[in-house]
Protein backbone atom coordinates (compact mmCIF):
# COMPACT_ATOMS: atom_id res chain seq x y z
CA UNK A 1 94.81 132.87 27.99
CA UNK A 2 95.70 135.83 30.42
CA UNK A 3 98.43 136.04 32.13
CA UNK A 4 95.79 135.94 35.31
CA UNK A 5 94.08 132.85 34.32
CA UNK A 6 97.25 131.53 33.64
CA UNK A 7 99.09 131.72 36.90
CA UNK A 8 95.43 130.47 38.12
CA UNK A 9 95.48 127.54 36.17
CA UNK A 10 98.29 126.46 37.40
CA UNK A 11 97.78 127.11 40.69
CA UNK A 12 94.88 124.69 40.32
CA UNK A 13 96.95 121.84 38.22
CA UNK A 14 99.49 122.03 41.59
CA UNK A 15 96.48 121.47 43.80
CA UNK A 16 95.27 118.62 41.96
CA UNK A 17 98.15 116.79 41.37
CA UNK A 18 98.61 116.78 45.22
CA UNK A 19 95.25 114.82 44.95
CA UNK A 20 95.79 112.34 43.05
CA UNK A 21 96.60 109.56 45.30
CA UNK A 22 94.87 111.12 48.84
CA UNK A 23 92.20 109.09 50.09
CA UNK A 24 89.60 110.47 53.10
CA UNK A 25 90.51 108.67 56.14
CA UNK A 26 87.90 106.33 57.43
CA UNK A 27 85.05 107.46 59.35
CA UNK A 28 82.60 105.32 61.74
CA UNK A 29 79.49 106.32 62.94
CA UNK A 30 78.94 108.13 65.84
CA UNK A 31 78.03 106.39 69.60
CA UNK A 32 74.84 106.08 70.50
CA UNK A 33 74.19 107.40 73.74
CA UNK A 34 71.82 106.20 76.55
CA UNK A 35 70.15 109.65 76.55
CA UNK A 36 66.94 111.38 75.65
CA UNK A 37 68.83 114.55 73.52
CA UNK A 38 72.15 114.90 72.92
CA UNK A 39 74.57 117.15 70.47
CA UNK A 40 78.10 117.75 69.84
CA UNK A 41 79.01 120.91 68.42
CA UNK A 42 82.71 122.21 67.84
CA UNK A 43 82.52 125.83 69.58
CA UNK A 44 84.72 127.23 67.36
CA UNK A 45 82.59 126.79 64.40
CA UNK A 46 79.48 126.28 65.79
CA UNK A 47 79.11 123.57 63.35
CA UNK A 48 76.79 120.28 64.90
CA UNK A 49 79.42 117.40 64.50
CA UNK A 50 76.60 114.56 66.31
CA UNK A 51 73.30 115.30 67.06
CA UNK A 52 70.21 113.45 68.40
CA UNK A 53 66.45 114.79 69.21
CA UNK A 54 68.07 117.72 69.54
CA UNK A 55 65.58 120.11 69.13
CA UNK A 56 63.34 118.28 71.75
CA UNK A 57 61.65 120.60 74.12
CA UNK A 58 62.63 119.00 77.94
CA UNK A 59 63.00 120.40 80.53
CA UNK A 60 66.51 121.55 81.55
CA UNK A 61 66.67 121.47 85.31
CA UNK A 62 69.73 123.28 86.43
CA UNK A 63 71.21 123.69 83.04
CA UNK A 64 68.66 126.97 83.20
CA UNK A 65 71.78 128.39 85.24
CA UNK A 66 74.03 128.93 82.86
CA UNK A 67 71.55 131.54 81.33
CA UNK A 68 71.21 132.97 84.90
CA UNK A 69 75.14 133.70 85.18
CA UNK A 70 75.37 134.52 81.53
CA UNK A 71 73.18 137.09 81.93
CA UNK A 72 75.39 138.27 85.13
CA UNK A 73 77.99 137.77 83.10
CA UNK A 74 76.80 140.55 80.36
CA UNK A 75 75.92 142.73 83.32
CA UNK A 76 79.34 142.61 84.71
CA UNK A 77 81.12 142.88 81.17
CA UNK A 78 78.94 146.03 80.51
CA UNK A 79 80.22 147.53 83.59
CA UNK A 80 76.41 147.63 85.01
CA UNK A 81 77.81 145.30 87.87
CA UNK A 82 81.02 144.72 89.49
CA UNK A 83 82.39 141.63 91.22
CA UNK A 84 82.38 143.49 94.80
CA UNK A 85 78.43 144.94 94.65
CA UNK A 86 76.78 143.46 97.13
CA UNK A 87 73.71 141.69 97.12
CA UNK A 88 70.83 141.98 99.46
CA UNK A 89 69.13 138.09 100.05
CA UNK A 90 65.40 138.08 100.28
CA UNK A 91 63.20 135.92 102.07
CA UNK A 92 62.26 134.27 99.04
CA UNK A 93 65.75 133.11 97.78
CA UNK A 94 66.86 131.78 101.50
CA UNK A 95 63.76 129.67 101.76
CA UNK A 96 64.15 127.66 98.31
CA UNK A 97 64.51 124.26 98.25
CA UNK A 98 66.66 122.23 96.32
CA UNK A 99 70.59 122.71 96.03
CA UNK A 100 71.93 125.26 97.64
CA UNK A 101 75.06 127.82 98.44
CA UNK A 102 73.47 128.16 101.98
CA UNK A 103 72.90 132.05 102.30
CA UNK A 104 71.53 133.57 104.84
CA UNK A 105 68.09 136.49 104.90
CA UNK A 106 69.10 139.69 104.51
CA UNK A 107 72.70 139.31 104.71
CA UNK A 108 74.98 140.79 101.56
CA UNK A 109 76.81 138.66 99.65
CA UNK A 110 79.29 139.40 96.45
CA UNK A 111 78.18 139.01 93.01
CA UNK A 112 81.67 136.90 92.55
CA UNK A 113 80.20 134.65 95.15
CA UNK A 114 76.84 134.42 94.44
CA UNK A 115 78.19 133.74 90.67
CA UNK A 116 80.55 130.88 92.18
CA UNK A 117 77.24 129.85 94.07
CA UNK A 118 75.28 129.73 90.93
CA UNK A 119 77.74 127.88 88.84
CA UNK A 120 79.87 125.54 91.12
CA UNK A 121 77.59 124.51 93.68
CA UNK A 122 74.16 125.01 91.41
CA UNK A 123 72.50 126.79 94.46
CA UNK A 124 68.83 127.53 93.44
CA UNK A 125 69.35 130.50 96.67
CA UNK A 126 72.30 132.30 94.74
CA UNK A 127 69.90 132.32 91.70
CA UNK A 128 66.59 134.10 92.80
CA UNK A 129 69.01 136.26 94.40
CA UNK A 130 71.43 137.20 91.51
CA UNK A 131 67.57 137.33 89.64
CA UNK A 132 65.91 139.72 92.02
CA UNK A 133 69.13 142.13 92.12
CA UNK A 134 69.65 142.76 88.52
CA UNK A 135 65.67 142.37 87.62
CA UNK A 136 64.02 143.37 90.43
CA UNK A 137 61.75 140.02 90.57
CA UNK A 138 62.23 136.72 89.27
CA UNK A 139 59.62 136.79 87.07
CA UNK A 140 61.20 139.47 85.56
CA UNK A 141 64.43 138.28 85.72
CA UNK A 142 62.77 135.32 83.65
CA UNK A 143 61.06 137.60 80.47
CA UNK A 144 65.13 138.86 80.48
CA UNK A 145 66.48 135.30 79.95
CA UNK A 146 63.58 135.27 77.38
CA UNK A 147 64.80 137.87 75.78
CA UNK A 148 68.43 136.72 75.92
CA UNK A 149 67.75 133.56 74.58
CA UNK A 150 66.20 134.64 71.59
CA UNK A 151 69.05 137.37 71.12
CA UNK A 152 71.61 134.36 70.72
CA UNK A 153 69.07 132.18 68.51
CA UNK A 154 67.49 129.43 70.88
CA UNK A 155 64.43 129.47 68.92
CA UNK A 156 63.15 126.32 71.43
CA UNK A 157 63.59 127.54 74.46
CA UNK A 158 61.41 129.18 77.26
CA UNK A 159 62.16 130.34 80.88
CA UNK A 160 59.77 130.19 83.55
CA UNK A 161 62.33 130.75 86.42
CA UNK A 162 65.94 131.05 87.04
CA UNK A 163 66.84 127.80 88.67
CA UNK A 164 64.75 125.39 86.28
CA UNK A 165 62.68 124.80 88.95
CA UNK A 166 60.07 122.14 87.27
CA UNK A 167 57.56 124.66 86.04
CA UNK A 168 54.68 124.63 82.87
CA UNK A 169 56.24 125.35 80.06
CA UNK A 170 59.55 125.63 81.05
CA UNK A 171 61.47 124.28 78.22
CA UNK A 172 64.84 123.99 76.06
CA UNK A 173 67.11 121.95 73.91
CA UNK A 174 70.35 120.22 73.44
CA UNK A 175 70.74 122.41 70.32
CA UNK A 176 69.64 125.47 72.26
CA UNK A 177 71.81 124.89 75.21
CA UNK A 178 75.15 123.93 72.90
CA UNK A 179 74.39 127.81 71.58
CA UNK A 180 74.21 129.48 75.29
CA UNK A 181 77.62 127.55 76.43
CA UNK A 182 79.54 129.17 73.41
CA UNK A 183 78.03 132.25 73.87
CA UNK A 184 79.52 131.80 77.91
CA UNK A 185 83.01 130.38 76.74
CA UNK A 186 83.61 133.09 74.05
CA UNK A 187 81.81 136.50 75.92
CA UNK A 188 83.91 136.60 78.52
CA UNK A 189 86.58 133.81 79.07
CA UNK A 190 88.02 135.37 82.27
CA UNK A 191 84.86 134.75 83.98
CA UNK A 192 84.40 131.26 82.19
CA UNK A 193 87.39 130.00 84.28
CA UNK A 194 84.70 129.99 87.29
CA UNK A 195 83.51 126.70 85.52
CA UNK A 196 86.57 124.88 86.15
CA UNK A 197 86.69 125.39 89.84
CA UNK A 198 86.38 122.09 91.31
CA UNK A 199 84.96 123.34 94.47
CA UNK A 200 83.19 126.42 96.62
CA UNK A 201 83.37 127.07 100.44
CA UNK A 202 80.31 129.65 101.47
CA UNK A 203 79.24 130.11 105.04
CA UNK A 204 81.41 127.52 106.19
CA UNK A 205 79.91 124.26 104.14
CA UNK A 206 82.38 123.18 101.05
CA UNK A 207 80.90 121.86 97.92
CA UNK A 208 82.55 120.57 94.99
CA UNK A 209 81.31 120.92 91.67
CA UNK A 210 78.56 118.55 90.43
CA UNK A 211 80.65 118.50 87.01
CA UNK A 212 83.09 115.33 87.61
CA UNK A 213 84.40 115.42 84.13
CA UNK A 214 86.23 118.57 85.75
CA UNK A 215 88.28 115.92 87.85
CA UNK A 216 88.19 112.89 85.49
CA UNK A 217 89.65 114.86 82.22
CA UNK A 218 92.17 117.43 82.30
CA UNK A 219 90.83 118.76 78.67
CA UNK A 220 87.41 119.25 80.36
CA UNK A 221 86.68 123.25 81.90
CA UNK A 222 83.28 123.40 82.23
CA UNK A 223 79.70 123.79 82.17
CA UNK A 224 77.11 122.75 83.99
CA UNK A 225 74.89 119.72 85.73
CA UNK A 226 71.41 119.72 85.95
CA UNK A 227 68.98 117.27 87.45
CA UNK A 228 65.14 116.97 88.54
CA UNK A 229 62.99 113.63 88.42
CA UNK A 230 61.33 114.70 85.40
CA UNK A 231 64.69 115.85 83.48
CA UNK A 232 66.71 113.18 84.32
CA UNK A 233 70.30 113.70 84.47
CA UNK A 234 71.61 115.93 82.07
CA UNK A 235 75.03 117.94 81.72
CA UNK A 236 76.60 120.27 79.11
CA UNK A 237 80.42 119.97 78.74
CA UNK A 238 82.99 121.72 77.04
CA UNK A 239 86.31 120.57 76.63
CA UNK A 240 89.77 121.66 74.56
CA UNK A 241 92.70 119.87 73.13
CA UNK A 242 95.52 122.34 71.49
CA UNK A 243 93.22 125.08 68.86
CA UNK A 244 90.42 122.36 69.02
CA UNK A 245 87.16 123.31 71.71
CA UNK A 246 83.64 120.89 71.69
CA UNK A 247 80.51 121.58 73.33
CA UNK A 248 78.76 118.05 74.58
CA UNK A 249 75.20 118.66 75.69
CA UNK A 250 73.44 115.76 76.98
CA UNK A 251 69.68 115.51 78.14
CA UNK A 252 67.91 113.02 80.20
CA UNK A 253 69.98 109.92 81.24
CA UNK A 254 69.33 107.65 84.07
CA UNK A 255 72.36 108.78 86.65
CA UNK A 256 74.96 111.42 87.50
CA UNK A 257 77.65 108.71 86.54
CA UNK A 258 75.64 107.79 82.99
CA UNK A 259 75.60 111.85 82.40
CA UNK A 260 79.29 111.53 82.82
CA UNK A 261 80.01 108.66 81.03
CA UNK A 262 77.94 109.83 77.96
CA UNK A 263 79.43 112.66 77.82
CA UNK A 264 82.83 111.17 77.27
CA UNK A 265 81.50 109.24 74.60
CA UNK A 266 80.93 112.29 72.46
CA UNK A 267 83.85 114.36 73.07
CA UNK A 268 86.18 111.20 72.83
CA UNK A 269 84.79 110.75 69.58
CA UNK A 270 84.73 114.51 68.70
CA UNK A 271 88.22 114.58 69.50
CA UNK A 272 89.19 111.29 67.90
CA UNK A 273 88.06 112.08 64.63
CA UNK A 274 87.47 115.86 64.30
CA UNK A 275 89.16 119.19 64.56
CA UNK A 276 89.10 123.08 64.05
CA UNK A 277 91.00 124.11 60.92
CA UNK A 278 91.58 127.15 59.45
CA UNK A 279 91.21 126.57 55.86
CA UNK A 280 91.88 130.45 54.60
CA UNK A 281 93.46 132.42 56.62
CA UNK A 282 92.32 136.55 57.12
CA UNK A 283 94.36 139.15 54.61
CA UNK A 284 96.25 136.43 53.23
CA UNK A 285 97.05 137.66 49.82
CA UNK A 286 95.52 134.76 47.72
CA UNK A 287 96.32 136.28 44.12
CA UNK A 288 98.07 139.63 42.86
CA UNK A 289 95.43 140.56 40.23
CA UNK A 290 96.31 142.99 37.51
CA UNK A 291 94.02 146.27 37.94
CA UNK A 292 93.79 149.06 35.16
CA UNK A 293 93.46 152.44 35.58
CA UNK A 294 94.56 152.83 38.50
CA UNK A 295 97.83 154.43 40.66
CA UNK A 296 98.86 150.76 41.30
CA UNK A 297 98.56 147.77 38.60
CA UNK A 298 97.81 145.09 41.24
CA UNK A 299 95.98 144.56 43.54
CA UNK A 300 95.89 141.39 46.57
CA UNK A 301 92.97 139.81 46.73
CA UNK A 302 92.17 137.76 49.72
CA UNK A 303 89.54 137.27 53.08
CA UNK A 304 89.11 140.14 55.43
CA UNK A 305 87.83 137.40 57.83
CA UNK A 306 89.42 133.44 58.21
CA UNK A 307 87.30 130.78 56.62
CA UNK A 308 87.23 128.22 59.80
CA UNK A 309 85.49 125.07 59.40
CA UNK A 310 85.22 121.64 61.09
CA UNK A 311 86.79 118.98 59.47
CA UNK A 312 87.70 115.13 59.72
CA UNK A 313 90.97 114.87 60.66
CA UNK A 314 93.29 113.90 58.01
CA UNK A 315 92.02 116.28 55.70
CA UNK A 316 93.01 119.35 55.53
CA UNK A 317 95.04 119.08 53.13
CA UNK A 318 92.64 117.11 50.64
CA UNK A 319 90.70 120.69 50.56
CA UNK A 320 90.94 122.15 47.35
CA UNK A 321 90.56 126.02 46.40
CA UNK A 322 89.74 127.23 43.32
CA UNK A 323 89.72 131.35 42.66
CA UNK A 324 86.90 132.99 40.03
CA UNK A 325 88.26 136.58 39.40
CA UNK A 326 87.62 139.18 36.51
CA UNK A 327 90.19 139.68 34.99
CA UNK A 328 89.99 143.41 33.75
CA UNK A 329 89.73 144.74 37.23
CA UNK A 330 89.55 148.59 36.75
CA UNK A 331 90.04 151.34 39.73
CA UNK A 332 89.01 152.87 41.84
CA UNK A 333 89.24 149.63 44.13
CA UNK A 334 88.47 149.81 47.85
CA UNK A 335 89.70 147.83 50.60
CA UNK A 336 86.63 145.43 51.42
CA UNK A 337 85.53 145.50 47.68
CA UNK A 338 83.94 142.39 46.72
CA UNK A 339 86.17 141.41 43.04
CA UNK A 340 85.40 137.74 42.75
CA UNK A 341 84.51 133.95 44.32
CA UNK A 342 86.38 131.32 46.26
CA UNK A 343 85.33 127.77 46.46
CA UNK A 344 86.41 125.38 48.30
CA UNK A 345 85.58 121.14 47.30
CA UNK A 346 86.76 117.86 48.98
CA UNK A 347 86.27 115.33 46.33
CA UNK A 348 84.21 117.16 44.02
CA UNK A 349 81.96 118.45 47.06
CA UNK A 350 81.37 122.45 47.33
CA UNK A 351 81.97 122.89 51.56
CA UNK A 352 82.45 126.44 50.90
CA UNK A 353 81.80 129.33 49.23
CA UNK A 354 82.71 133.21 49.69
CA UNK A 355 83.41 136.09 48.26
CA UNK A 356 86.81 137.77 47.89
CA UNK A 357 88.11 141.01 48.24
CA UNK A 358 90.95 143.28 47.71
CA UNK A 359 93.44 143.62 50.40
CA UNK A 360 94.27 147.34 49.60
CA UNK A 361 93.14 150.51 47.87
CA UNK A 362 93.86 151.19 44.26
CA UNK A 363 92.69 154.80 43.85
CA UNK A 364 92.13 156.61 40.24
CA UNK A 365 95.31 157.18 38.38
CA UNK A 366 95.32 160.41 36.03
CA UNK A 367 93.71 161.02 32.91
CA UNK A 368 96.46 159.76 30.33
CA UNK A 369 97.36 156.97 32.24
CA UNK A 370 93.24 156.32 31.88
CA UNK A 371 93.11 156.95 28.50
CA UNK A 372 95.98 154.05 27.87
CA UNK A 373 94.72 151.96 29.68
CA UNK A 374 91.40 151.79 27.91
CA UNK A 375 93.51 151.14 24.71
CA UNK A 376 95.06 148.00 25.87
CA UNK A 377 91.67 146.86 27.58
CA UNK A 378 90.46 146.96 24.22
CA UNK A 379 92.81 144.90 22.49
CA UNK A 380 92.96 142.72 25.88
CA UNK A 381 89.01 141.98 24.78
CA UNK A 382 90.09 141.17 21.54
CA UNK A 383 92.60 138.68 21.71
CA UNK A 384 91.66 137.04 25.19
C-alpha cells in the first residue's frame, strides 16, 4: 500500500472507531400547521427542513412587498438610489386603499421612509410610489419584479402589482417566498435591520409593525405580514439563534394571531432539532499528497469553498469523510485544480459529495529532477 493510502486508511479506521457506539438522536415528525402552505427553510443553506403545499400558487397579499423593497434594495446597493432622493407622490399612490403610511399628493418623501413605509407599516401608498419612481409606472415596475423573481429562481410566481393588491393571476409560493427573504437577509443586511423595527411614525400617525413575532421572540428580525380575504393570513419570518438563521413562510391561516402562532411552531421546531454546521471548512488542508515532478513534493489538498449543510442536531460528529485521491499526482498543479473526491455518509448514507482541490501551486521542476521522477513512478506502478 502507499504511503498515501496508508495515512488515508487510517485516517478512516480513526473515524470509524469513533462510530462505533454513536446512535442518531431521535427525531419526531414535524407540526402540522393550521395553514394552507407552509415551509421552513434554514437560510444559510437554503436547504427545506418542513414543507407543505409549498409550491401552491395563492395569492400573497402583502408578502408581494418584500419584492417591492428588495428591488429598492438592489437599486440602492447599486448606487442607482440613495437613502436621501426624494420621491415625488402621484395621485395614484395617495388615493389607494388598503394599509397605508399616509402620504400626501405631490409632496417628496425619502426613499429611507418610503422603504420604512413599505416594510413596517405595509403601506400599499409607499409602494406604487417607490414603483412609479424607479419604473416609471407600476405596471412596469411589475414586469421588473417579474424579472427579479425569476433571476433568484421563483419559478411559481407572478406579479401583477406591487402591493398584492388581489389581482388575476397574481400568484406565488411558500417555496418561492422562503427564496426572496434570503435573498433580502443576505443582499444587504444593513438595510435588513429595517425589518426589525417595531414601529414607524410618518406624517404624524405611529404604526407598529404588523410582525408581532418581532415583540414576542427576541430571536425573531423580520419579514413580513400579508393579508386579504382571499389570502388569508399569511407571514414570512426569519429568525436566528447563535450561527443558526430559519426562514418560516406561512400561507393562508384563519387570523393574525394563528399566523403568529404557526409560525412559532416551525421555527421552535427548526430550532429544537436542527442547525447550520459547517462540515468542511474552506482551505483547510485535508491531506498533504505526494506530487512528482514538480518544485515541491506535496501538495494540500482541500475546499476552496466550506461544505455547509443542515443537520439534526447531535450529529455532527456522526458525519464521516472519506478522501479518493490519485496517488501519482504529477506537476504542474494549479491552485483550484480538481485532484480527487470527498464524500461525506451518516450511517452508510452519501449526504455529500465534491470535488477536491489543491490548496497551492506546484509548478514544473527541471528536467533531471523530471527524468527521476519518472523512474520511481515506474517502479511505484510496479510494486503498488
Amino acid at each position: 500500500m502507499s504511503a498515501l493510502f496508508a495515512r488515508f486508511a487510517v485516517f478512516s479506521l480513526v473515524v470509524l472507531s469513533s462510530l462505533l457506539h454513536a446512535q442518531i438522536p431521535l427525531l419526531p415528525a414535524p407540526p402540522q400547521l393550521a395553514a394552507t402552505s407552509y415551509v421552513l427553510m434554514d437560510a444559510n443553506t437554503g436547504e427545506i427542513i418542513v414543507q407543505h403545499n409549498a409550491d401552491e400558487q395563492l395569492p400573497p397579499a402583502s408578502l408581494t412587498k418584500m419584492m417591492t423593497a428588495y428591488i429598492a434594495e438592489v437599486q440602492l446597493k447599486s448606487g442607482n438610489l440613495q437613502l436621501s432622493d426624494e420621491v415625488l407622490i402621484s395621485e395614484k399612490a395617495w388615493r389607494k386603499q388598503g394599509s397605508k403610511m399616509w402620504v400626501e399628493w405631490n409632496t417628496k418623501v425619502t426613499i429611507e421612509d418610503l422603504l420604512r413605509g413599505i416594510i413596517i407599516q405595509s403601506g400599499n401608498d409607499a409602494s406604487i410610489a417607490m414603483a412609479e419612481h424607479i419604473a416609471g409606472d407600476e405596471d412596469v415596475f411589475a414586469q421588473l419584479m417579474n424579472q427579479y423573481a425569476a433571476q433568484l429562481g421563483m419559478q411559481n410566481t407572478t406579479f401583477k402589482n406591487s402591493t398584492g393588491w388581489p389581482a388575476e393571476g397574481h400568484l406565488s409560493t411558500a417555496n418561492d417566498l422562503a427564496l426572496l427573504a434570503r435573498a433580502i437577509i443576505y443582499h444587504d443586511p444593513q438595510l435588513y435591520k429595517l425589518y426589525a423595527e417595531e414601529s414607524f411614525e410618518y406624517n404624524g400617525i405611529k404604526q407598529p409593525n404588523r410582525n408581532s413575532l418581532l415583540r414576542d421572540d427576541p430571536s425573531v428580525d423580520g419579514l413580513k405580514t400579508g393579508h386579504t380575504e382571499e389570502a388569508g393570513y399569511c407571514l414570512v419570518a426569519s429568525a436566528k439563534k447563535k450561527d443558526t438563521r430559519f426562514i418560516s413562510v406561512v400561507m393562508g391561516t384563519k387570523s393574525s394571531s394563528a399566523r403568529s402562532s404557526e409560525s412559532k411552531k416551525l421555527l421552535n421546531y427548526g430550532f429544537s432539532f436542527f442547525e447550520s454546521a459547517t462540515l468542511v471548512a474552506s482551505y483547510e488542508a485535508l491531506h498533504n499528497a505526494r506530487v512528482w515532478k514538480g518544485t515541491s513534493e506535496s501538495v494540500n489538498i482541500g475546499l476552496l469553498e466550506p461544505i455547509n449543510k443542515t443537520i439534526q442536531k447531535g450529529t455532527s460528529s456522526l458525519h464521516e469523510i472519506q478522501l479518493v485521491i490519485d496517488p501519482t499526482l504529477t506537476a504542474p498543479i494549479l491552485k483550484g485544480e480538481v485532484l480527487g473526491k470527498l464524500t461525506i455518509t451518516l450511517e452508510g448514507k452519501v449526504v455529500h459529495e465534491q470535488s477536491v482541490v489543491a490548496l497551492d501551486n506546484v509548478p514544473e521542476a527541471g528536467f533531471f529532477k523530471r527524468l527521476w521522477d519518472g523512474f520511481k513512478i515506474f517502479f511505484f506502478g510496479l510494486f503498488n
